[in-house]
Protein backbone atom coordinates (compact mmCIF):
# COMPACT_ATOMS: atom_id res chain seq x y z
CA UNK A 1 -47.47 60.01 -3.75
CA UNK A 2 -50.97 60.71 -5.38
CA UNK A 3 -51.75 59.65 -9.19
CA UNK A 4 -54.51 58.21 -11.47
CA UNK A 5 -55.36 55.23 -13.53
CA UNK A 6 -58.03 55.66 -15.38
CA UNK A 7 -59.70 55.08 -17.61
CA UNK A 8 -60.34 51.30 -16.45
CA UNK A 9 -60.62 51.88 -12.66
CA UNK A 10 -58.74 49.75 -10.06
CA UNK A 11 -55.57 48.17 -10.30
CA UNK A 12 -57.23 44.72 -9.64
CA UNK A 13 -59.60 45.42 -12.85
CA UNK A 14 -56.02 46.50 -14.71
CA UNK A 15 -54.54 43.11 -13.66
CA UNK A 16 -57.40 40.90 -14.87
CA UNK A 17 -57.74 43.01 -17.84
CA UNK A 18 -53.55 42.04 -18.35
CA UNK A 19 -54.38 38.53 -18.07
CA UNK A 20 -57.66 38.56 -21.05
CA UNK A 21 -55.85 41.03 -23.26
CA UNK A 22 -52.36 39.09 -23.33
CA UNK A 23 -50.78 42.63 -22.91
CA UNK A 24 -47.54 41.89 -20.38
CA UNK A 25 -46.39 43.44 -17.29
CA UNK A 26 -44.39 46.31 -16.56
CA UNK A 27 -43.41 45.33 -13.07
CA UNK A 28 -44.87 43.01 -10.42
CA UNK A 29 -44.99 45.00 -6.86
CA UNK A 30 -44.53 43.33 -3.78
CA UNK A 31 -46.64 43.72 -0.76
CA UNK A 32 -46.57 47.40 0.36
CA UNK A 33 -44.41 48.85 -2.42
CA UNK A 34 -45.21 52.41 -3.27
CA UNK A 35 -45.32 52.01 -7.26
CA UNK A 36 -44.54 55.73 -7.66
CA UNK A 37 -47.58 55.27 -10.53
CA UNK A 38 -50.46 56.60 -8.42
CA UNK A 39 -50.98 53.81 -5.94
CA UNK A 40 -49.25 52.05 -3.37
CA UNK A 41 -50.29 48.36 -2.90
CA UNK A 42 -51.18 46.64 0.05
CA UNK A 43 -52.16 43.19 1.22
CA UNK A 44 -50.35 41.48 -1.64
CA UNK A 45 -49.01 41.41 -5.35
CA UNK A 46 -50.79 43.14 -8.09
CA UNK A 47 -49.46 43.97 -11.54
CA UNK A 48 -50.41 47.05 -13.13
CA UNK A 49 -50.85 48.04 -16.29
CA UNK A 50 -49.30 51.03 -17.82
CA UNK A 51 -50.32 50.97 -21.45
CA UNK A 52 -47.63 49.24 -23.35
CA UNK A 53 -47.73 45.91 -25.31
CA UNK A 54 -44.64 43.77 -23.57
CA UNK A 55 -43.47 40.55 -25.54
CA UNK A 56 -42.26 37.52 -23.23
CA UNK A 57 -38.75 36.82 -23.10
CA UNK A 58 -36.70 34.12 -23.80
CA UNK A 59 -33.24 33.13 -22.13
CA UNK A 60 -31.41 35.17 -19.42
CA UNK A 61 -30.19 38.48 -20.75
CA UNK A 62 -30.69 37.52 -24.32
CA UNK A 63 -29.77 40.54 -26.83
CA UNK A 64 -33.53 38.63 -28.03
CA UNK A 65 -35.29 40.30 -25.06
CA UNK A 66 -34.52 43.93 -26.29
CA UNK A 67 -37.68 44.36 -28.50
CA UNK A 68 -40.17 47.19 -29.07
CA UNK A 69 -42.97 47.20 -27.52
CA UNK A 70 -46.48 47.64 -30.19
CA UNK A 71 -49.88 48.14 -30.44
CA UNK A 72 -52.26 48.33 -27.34
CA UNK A 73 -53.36 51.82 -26.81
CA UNK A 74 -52.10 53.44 -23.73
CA UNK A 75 -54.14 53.65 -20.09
CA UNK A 76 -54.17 57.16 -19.30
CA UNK A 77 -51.41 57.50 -16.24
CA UNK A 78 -50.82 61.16 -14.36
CA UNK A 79 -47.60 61.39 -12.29
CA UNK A 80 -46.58 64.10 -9.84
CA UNK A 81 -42.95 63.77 -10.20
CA UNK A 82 -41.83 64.19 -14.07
CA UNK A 83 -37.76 63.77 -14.40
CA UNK A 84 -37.44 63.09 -11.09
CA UNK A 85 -36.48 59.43 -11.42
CA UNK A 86 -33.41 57.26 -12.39
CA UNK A 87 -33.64 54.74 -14.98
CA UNK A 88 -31.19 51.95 -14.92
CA UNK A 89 -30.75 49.77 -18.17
CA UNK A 90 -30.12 46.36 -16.87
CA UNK A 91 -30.07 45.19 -13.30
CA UNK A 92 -26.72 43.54 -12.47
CA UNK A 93 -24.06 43.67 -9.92
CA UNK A 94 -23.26 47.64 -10.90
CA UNK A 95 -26.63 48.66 -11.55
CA UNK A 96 -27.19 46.52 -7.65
CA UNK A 97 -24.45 48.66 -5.74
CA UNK A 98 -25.48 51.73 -7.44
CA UNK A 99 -28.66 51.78 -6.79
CA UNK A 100 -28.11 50.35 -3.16
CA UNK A 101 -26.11 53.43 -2.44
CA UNK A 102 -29.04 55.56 -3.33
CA UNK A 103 -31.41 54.51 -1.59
CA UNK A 104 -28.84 53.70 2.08
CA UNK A 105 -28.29 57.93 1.11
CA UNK A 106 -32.09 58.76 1.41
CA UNK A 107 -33.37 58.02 -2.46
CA UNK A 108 -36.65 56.58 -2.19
CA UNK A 109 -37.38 52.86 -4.09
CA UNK A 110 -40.47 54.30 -5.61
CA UNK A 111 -37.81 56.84 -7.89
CA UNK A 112 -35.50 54.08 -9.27
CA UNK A 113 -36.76 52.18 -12.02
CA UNK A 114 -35.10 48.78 -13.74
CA UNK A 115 -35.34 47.93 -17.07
CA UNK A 116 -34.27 43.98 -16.96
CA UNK A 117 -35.32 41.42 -19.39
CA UNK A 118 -34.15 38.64 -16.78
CA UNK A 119 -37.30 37.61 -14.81
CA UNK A 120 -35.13 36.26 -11.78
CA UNK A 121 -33.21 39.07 -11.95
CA UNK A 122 -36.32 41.17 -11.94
CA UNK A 123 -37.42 39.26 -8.96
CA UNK A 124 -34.29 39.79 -7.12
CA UNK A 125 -34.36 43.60 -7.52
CA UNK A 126 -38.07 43.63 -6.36
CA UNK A 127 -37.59 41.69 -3.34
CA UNK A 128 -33.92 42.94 -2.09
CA UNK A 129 -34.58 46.58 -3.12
CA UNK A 130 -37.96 46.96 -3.26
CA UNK A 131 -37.32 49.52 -6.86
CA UNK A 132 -40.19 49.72 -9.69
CA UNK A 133 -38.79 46.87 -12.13
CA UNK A 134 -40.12 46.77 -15.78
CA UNK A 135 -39.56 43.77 -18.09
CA UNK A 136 -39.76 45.60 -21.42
CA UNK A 137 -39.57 49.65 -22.72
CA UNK A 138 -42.20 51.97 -21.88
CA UNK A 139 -43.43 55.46 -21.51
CA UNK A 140 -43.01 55.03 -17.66
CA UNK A 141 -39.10 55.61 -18.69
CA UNK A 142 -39.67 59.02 -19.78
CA UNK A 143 -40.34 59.71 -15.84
CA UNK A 144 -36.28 59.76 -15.96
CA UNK A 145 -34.22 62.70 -15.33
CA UNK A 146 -30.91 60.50 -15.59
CA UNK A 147 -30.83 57.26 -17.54
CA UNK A 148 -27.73 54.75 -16.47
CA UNK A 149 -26.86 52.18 -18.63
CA UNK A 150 -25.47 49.21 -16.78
CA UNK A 151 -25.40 46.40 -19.61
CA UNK A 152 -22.99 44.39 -21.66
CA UNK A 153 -21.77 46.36 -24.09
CA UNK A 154 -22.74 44.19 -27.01
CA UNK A 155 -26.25 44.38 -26.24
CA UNK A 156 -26.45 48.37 -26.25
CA UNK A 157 -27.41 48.73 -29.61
CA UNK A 158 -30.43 46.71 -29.66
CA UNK A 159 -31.50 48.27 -26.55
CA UNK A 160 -31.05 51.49 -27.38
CA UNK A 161 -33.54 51.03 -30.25
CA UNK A 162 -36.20 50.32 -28.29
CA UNK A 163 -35.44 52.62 -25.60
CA UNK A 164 -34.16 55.87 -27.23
CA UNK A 165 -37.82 57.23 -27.81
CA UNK A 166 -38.73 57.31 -24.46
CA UNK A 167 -35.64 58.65 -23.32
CA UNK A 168 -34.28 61.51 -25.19
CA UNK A 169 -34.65 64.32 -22.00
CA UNK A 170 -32.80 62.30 -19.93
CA UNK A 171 -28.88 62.90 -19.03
CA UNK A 172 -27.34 59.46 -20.27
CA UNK A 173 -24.91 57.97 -17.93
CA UNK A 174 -22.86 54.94 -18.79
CA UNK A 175 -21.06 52.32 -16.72
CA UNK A 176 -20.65 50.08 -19.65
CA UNK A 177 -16.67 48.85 -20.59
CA UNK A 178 -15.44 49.67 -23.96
CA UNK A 179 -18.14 52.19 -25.43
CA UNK A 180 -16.71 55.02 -26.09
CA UNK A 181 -19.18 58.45 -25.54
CA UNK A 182 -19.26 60.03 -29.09
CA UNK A 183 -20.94 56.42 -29.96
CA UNK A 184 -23.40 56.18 -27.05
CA UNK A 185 -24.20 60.09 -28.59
CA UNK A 186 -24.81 59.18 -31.76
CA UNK A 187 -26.96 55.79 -30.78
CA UNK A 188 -29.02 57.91 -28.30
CA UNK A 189 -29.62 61.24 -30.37
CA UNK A 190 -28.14 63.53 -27.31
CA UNK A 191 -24.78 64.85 -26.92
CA UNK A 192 -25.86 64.69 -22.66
CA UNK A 193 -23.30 61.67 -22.10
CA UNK A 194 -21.82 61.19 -18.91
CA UNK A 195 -19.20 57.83 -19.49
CA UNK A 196 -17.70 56.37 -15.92
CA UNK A 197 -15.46 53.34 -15.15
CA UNK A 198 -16.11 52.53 -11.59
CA UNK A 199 -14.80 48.95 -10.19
CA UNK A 200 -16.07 46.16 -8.01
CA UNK A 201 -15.26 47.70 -4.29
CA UNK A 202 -18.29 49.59 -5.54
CA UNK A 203 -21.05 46.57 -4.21
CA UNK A 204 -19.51 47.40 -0.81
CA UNK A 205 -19.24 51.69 -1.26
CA UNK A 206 -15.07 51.44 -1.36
CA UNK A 207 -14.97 51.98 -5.30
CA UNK A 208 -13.38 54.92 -7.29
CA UNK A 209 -14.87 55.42 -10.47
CA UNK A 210 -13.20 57.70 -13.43
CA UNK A 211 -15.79 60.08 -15.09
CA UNK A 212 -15.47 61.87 -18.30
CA UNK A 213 -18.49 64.44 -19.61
CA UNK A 214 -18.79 65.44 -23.20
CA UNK A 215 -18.82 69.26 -23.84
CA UNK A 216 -23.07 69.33 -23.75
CA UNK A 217 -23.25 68.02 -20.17
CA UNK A 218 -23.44 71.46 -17.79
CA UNK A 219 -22.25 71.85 -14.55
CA UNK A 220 -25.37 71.02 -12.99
CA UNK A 221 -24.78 67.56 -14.55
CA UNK A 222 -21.68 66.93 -13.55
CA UNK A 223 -22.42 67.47 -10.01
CA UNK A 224 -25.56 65.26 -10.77
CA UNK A 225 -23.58 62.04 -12.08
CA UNK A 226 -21.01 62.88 -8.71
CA UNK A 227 -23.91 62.66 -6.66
CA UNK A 228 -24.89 59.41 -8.01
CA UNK A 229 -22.16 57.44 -7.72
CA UNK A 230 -20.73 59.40 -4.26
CA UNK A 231 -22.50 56.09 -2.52
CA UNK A 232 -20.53 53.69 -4.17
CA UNK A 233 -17.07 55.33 -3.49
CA UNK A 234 -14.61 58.33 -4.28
CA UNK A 235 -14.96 59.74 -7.93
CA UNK A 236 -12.06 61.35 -10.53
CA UNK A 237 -12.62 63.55 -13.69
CA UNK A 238 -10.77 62.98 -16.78
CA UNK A 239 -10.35 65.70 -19.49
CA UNK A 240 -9.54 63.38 -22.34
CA UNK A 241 -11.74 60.22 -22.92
CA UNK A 242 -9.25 58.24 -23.75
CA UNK A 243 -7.81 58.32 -20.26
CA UNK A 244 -10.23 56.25 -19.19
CA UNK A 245 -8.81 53.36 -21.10
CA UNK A 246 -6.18 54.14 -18.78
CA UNK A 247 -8.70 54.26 -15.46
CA UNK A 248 -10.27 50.73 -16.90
CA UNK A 249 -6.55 49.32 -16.99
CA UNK A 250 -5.73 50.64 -13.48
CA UNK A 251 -8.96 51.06 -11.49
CA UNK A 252 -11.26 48.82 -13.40
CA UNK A 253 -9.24 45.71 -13.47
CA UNK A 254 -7.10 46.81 -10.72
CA UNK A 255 -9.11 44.59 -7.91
CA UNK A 256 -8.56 41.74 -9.93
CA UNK A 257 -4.73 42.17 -9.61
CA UNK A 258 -4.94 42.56 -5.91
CA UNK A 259 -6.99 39.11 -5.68
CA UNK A 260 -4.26 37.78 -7.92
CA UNK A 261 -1.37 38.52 -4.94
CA UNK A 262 -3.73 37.28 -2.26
CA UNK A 263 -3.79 33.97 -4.06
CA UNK A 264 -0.26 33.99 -4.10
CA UNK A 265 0.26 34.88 -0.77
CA UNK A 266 -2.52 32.66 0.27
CA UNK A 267 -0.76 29.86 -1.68
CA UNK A 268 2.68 30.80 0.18
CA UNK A 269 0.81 30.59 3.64
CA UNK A 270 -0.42 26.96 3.28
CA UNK A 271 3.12 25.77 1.79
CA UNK A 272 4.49 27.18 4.80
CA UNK A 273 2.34 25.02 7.33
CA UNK A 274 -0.48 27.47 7.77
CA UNK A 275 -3.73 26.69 7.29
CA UNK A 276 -6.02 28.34 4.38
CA UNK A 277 -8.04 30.53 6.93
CA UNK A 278 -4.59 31.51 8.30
CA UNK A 279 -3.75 32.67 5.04
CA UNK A 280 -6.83 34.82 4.03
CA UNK A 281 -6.70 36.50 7.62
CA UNK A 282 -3.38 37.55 7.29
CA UNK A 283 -2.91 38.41 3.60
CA UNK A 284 -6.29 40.36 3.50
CA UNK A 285 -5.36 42.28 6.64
CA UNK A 286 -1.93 42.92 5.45
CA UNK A 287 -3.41 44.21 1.90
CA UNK A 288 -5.98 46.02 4.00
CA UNK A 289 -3.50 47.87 6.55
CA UNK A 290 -0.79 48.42 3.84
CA UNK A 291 -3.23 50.52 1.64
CA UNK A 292 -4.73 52.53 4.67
CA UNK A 293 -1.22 53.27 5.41
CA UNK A 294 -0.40 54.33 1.46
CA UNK A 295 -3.59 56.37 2.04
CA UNK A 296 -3.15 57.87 5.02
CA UNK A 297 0.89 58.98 4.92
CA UNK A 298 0.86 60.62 1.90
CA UNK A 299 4.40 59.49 1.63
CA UNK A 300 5.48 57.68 -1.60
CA UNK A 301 5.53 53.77 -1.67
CA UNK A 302 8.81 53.68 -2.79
CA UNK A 303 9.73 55.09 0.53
CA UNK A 304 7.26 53.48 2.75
CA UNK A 305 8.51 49.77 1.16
CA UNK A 306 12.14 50.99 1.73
CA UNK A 307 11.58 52.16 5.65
CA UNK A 308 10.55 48.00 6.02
CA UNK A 309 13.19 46.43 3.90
CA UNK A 310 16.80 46.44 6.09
CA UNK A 311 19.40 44.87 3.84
CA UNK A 312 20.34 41.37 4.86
CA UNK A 313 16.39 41.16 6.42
CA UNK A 314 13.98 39.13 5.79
CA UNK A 315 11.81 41.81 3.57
CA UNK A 316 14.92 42.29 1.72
CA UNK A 317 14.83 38.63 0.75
CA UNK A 318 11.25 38.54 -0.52
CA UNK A 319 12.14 41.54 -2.21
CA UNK A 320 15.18 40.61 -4.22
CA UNK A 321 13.40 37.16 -4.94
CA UNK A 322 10.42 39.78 -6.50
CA UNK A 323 12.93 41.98 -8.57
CA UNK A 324 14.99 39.14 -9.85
CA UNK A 325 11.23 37.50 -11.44
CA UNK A 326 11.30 41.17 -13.11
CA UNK A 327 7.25 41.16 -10.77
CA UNK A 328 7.31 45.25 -10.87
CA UNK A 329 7.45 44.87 -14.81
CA UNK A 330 5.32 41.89 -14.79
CA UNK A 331 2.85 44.10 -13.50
CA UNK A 332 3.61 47.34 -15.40
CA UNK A 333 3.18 45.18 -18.61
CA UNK A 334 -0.04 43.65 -17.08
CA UNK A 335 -1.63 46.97 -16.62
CA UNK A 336 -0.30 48.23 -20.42
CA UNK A 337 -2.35 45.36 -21.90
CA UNK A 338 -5.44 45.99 -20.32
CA UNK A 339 -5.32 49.23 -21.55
CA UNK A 340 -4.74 48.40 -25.00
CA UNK A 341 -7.44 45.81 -24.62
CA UNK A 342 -9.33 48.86 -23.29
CA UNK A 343 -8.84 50.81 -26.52
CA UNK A 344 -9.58 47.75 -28.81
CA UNK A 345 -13.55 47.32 -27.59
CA UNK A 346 -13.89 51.23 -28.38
CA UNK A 347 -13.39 50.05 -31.65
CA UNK A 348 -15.09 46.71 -31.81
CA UNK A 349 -17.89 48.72 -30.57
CA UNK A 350 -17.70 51.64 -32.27
């Protein structure tokens, strides 16, 4: 990639310039990162300037470290690929199998940038993934053609604030629980929302996600956001947004539920004399091999359960020991009150 810093020459001259001026850091680039800023560094670390006043952070992923960035008068930067990049607001465990997909599908490190306050964090993303990381706002972000925001809901407000100016061409694509799209519009300024609910399989590219688009987003877009999380897992549509209260309930929380019976059964294994590895390996595979064959028949589960449970066997027993604890409504009800739980943070955060 080819680029310019100018006016102040080389990007060692930027870096001790950084360190008289008190002006912070952008990113730190490891050894042989292309910066996707004009020049790929070689031979070790430098920092580069990019012409925005950054204010040290305190705390881990304080809603503190959101903060505008002021004064200093911007280094002239040229760059050869406007919109082309994805921004990701915050740098956690979605944001990490997200953008791990993209680049395992061909997406180059030097396209994905990470806005995270958290300094190890930062450091993480740097060294794992080898993506631009920035510690504060900038006009870097408006190199963006898709923005993803991938933090705790109750810190999207502040961050917005500070990032909405540099950010306003971008398609706005959320991954964050409990904010409901007509509010993310209104924060942002752009009626291009894009809201998903994808789950934890994600980090290993076995997720399903539930997407809903808001009237503005085109075609194009849709197939855009698809793209992006195709990586991670399979992807669904919703018509109504408030189905995916219903896709948080099921989906979203739904891994926790099967880790929930795998404890059980785990549990059930070492009461019975087996040991705790025993346990694992069998529950997980049986988990494992009873889904792929869900999957793969495309018969009902009523009917697969009922082709393994001969009255008077020992199937039937675990399974009139389950209906007589009332499990199947346990579960039902369990699911119902995640969704309504769903619905509630749309309007704590509304």
């Amino acid at each position: 990639m080819s680029g310019r810093v100018g006016p102040q020459g080389t990007t060692a001259g930027l870096a001790s310039r950084n360190a008289a001026d008190g002006v912070g850091l952008l990113g730190r680039l490891e050894t042989g990162v292309n910066t996707g800023i004009g020049v790929p560094l070689v031979g070790r670390a430098f920092s580069v300037r990019i012409g925005v006043r950054v204010p040290r952070l305190s705390g881990p992923r304080a809603p503190a470290g959101w903060r505008r960035e002021t004064g200093a008068a911007p280094a002239k930067c040229s760059y050869t690929r406007r919109m082309n990049s994805i921004a990701f607001i915050g740098g956690g465990n979605m944001a990490s199998a997200i953008i791990g997909g993209l680049l395992k599908s061909g997406r180059a490190p030097g396209d994905i940038l990470v806005l995270e306050p958290n300094a190890e964090q930062r450091s993480r993303l740097q060294r794992e993934l080898g993506v631009i990381t920035l510690e504060a706002p900038g006009s870097v972000l408006q190199r963006a053609g898709i923005v993803v925001w991938a933090i705790k809901p109750q810190h999207f407000k502040e961050a917005a604030a500070v990032c909405a100016a540099h950010i306003a061409a971008a398609l706005q694509f959320s991954v964050m629980a409990g904010i409901r799209s007509s509010d993310i519009a209104r924060t942002l300024g752009t009626e291009r929302v894009v809201r998903s609910m994808p789950n934890t399989p994600a980090l290993i590219g076995q997720g399903i996600a539930g997407l809903f688009a808001r009237p503005a987003v085109g075609a194009d877009e849709r197939l855009q956001a698809e793209r992006l999380l195709a990586p991670t897992g399979r992807t669904l549509w919703v018509e109504r947004e408030e189905d995916l209260d219903a896709v948080t309930a099921l989906s979203g929380s739904g891994p926790a539920y099967v880790f929930y019976f795998v404890e059980a059964m785990m549990k059930a294994a070492q009461d019975m004399g087996l040991s705790a590895d025993q346990g694992r390996e069998l529950a997980l595979a049986t988990f494992s091999g009873a889904a792929a064959l869900a999957q793969q028949s495309g018969e009902a589960p009523s009917l697969l359960r009922e082709r393994v449970t001969s009255k008077g066997g020992t199937t039937y027993a675990g399974i009139t020991s389950l209906e007589r604890s009332d499990v199947h409504g346990a579960i039902v009800s369990a699911v119902k009150a995640a969704q309504r739980r769903a619905r509630e943070l749309g309007d704590e955060f509304g």
